[in-house]
Protein backbone atom coordinates (compact mmCIF):
# COMPACT_ATOMS: atom_id res chain seq x y z
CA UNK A 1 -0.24 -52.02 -32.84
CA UNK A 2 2.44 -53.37 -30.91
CA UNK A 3 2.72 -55.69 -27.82
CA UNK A 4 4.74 -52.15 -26.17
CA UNK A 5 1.17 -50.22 -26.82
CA UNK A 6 -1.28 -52.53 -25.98
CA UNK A 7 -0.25 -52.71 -22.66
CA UNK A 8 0.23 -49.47 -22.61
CA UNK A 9 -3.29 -49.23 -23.51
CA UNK A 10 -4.44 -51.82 -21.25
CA UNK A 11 -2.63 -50.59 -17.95
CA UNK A 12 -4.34 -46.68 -18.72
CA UNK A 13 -7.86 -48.32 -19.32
CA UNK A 14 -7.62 -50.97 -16.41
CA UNK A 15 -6.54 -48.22 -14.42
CA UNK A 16 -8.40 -45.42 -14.63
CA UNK A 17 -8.19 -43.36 -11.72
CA UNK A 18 -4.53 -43.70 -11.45
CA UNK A 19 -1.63 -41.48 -12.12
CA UNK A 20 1.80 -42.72 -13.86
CA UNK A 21 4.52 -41.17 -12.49
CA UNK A 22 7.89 -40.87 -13.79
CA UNK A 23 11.35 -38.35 -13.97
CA UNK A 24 12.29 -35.46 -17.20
CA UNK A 25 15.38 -37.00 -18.12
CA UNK A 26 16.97 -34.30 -18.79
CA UNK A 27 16.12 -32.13 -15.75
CA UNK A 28 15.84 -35.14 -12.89
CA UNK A 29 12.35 -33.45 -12.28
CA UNK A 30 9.62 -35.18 -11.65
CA UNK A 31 6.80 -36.00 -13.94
CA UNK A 32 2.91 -37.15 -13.81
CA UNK A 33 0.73 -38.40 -16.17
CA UNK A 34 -2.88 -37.79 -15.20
CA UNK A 35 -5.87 -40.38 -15.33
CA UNK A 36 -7.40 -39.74 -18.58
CA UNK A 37 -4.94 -39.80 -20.90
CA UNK A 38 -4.23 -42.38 -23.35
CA UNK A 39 -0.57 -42.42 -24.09
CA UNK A 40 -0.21 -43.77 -28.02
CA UNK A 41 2.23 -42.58 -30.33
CA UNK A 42 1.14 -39.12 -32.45
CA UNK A 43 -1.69 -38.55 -29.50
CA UNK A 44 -1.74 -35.67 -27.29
CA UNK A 45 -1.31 -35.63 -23.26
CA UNK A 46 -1.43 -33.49 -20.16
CA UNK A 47 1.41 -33.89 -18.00
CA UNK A 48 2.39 -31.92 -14.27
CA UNK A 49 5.24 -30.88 -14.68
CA UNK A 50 6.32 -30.63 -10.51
CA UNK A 51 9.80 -28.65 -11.11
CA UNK A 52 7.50 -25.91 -13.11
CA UNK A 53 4.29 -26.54 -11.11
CA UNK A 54 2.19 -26.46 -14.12
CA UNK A 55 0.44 -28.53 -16.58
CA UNK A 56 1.68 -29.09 -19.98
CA UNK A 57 0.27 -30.37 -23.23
CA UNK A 58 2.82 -32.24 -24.90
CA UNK A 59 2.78 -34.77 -28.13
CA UNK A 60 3.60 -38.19 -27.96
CA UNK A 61 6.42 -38.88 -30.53
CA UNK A 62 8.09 -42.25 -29.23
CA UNK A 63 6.79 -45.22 -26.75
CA UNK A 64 9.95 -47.68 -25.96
CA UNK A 65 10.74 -49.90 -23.33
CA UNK A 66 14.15 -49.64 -21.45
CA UNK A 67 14.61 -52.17 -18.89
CA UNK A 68 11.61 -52.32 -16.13
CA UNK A 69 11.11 -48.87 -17.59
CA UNK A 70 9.25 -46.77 -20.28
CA UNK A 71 10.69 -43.91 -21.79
CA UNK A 72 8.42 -41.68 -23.82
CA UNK A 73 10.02 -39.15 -25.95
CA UNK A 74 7.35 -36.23 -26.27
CA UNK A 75 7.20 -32.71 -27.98
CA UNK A 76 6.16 -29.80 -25.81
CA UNK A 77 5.05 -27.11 -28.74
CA UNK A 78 4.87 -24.19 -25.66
CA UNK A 79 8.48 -24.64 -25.20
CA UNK A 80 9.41 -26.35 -28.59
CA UNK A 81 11.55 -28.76 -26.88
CA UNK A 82 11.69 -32.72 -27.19
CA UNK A 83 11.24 -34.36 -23.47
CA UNK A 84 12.00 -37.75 -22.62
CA UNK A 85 9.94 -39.47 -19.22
CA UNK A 86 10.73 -42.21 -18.00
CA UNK A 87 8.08 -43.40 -16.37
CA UNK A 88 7.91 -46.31 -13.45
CA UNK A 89 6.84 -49.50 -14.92
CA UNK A 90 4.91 -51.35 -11.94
């Protein structure tokens, strides 16, 4: 496992009741990730969507770091399109 997904790992089970918010890069919207989900490559998540106003189930495909950022490259199977969040590294 690497250093990227044990803190990943760490932050989400320190942190339970927390959400992780970030931005769609491609639409600007903006982008939670609920308490409750473990975010690990090849697992799946729930994510609100707030441009859509729904929940999504997406897959996890990609975990990198970008700066004071992580971007997470996921795979909605609803709308069969890749996503990628970045989401606010505090």
């Amino acid at each position: 496992m690497t250093r990227l997904m044990w803190f990943l790992a760490a932050v989400m089970i320190s942190s339970p009741t927390l959400a992780w918010d970030g931005t769609d890069v491609d639409s600007g919207g903006t982008i939670e990730i609920g308490k409750g989900n473990l975010v690990r490559e090849g697992l799946d998540i729930e994510v609100y969507d707030y441009e859509s106003g729904a929940y999504r189930d997406v897959s996890v495909e990609d975990i990198s770091r970008s700066g004071s950022n992580v971007e997470i490259e996921v795979y909605d199977s609803e709308s069969g399109e890749y996503r990628t969040f970045e989401m606010e590294d505090d």
